[in-house]
Protein backbone atom coordinates (compact mmCIF):
# COMPACT_ATOMS: atom_id res chain seq x y z
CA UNK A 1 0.00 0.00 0.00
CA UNK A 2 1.43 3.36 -1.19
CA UNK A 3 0.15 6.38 1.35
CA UNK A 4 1.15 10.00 0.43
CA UNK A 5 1.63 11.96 3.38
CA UNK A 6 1.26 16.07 2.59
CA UNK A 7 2.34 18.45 4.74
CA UNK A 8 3.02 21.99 5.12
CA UNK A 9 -0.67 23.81 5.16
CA UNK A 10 -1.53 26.53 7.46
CA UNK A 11 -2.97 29.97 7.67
CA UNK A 12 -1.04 32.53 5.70
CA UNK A 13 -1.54 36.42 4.28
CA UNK A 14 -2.61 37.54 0.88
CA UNK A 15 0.81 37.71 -1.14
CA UNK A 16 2.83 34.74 0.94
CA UNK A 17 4.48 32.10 -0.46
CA UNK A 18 4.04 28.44 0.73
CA UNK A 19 5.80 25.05 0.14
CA UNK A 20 3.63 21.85 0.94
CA UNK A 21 5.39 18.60 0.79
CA UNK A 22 4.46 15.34 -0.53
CA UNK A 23 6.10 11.87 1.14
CA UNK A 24 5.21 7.84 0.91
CA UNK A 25 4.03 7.41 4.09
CA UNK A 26 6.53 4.27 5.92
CA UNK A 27 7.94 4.21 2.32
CA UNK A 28 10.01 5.62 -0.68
CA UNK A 29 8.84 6.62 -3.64
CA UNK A 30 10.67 4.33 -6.79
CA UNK A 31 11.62 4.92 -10.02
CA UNK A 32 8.38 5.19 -12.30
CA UNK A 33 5.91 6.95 -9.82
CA UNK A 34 4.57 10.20 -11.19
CA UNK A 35 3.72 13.12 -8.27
CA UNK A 36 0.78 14.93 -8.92
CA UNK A 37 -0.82 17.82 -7.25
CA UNK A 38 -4.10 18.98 -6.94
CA UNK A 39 -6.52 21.35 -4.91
CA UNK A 40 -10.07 22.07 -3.99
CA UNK A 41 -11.33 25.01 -3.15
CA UNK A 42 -14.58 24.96 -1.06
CA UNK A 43 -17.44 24.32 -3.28
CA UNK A 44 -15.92 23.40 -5.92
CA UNK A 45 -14.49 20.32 -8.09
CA UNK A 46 -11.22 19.25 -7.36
CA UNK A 47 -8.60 20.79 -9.68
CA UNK A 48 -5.14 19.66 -10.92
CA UNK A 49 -2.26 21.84 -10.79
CA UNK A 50 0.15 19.78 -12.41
CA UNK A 51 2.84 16.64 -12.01
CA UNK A 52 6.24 15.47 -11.87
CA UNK A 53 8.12 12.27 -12.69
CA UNK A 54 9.86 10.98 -9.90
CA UNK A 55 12.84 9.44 -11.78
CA UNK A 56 13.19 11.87 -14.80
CA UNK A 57 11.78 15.17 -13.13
CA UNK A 58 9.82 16.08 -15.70
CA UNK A 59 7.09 18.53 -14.66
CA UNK A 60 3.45 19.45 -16.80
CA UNK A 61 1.19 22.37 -15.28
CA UNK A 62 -2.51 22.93 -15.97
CA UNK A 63 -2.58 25.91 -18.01
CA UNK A 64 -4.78 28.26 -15.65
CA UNK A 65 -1.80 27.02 -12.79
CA UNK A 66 1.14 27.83 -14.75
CA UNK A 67 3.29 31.04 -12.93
CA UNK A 68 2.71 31.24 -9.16
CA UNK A 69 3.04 27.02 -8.76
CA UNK A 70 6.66 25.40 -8.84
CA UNK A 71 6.73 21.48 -8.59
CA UNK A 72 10.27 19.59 -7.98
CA UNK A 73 11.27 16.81 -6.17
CA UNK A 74 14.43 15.92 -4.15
CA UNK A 75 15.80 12.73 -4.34
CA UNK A 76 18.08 12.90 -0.97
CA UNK A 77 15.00 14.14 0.79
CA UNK A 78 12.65 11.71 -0.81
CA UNK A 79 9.69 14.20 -1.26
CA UNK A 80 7.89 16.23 -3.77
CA UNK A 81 7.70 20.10 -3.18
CA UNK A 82 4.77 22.22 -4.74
CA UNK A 83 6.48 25.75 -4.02
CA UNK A 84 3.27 29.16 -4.12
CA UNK A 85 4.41 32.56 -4.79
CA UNK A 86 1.98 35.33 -4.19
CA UNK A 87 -0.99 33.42 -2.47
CA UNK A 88 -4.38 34.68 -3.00
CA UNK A 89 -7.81 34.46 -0.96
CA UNK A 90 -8.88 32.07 -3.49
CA UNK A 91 -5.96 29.96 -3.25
CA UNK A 92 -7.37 29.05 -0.24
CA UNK A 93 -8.37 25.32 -0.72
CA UNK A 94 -7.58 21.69 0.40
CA UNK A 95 -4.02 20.90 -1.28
CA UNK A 96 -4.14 17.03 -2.20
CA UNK A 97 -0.51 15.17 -3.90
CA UNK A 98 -1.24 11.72 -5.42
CA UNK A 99 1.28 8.72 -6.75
CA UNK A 100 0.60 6.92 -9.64
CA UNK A 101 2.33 3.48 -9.37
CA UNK A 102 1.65 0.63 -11.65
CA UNK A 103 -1.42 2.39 -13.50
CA UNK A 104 -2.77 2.54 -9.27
CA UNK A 105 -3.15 6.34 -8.20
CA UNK A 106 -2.82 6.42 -4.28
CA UNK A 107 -4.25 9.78 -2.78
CA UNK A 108 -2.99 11.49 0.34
CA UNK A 109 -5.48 13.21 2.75
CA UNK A 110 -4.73 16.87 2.07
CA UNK A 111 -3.18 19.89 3.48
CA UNK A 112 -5.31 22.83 4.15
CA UNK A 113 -4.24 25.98 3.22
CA UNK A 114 -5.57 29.08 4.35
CA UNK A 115 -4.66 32.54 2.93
CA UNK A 116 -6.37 35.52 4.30
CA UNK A 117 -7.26 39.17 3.02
């Protein structure tokens, strides 16, 4: 069983940045796992904001998240990054990473970021 762990939420101020991380829960991620991060705001559908290949690094954003979201991953560390620059109030949603191993896609529980006015 794969379990992404996020962490890194909290309350922050309109025009903050904010780094959540993404690890494999009593694990490692491996070779071929692809990171994924995605959000949703209250009321509303959950949203991607884009991915990363764990062994190659390569990262794809959803167009409408493509500027003020950085994804990378550190090997050393074992665990993904999704870096914010200039937070808004409606950035202000549940942050969810998922691994894709073996054509399975394993969700974590969510960080909850907060950004205030």
């Amino acid at each position: 069983q794969v379990q992404p762990a996020e962490s890194g939420g909290g309350v922050v101020q309109a025009g903050d940045s904010l780094t959540l991380s993404c690890s494999v829960s009593g694990g490692t991620f491996v070779g071929d796992d692809m990171v994924a991060w995605y959000r949703q705001a209250p009321g509303k559908e959950r949203e991607v904001i884009g991915t990363i290949t764990w062994d190659a690094g390569s990262r794809h954003y959803a167009d409408s998240m493509r500027g003020r979201f950085t994804i990378y991953r550190n090997y050393h560390e074992n665990r993904a990054w999704l870096h914010m620059n200039g937070l808004k109030p409606e950035d202000t949603a549940i942050y969810y990473c998922n691994i894709q191993r073996d054509s399975v896609v394993y969700w974590g529980k969510g960080a909850l970021v907060n950004v205030s006015s």
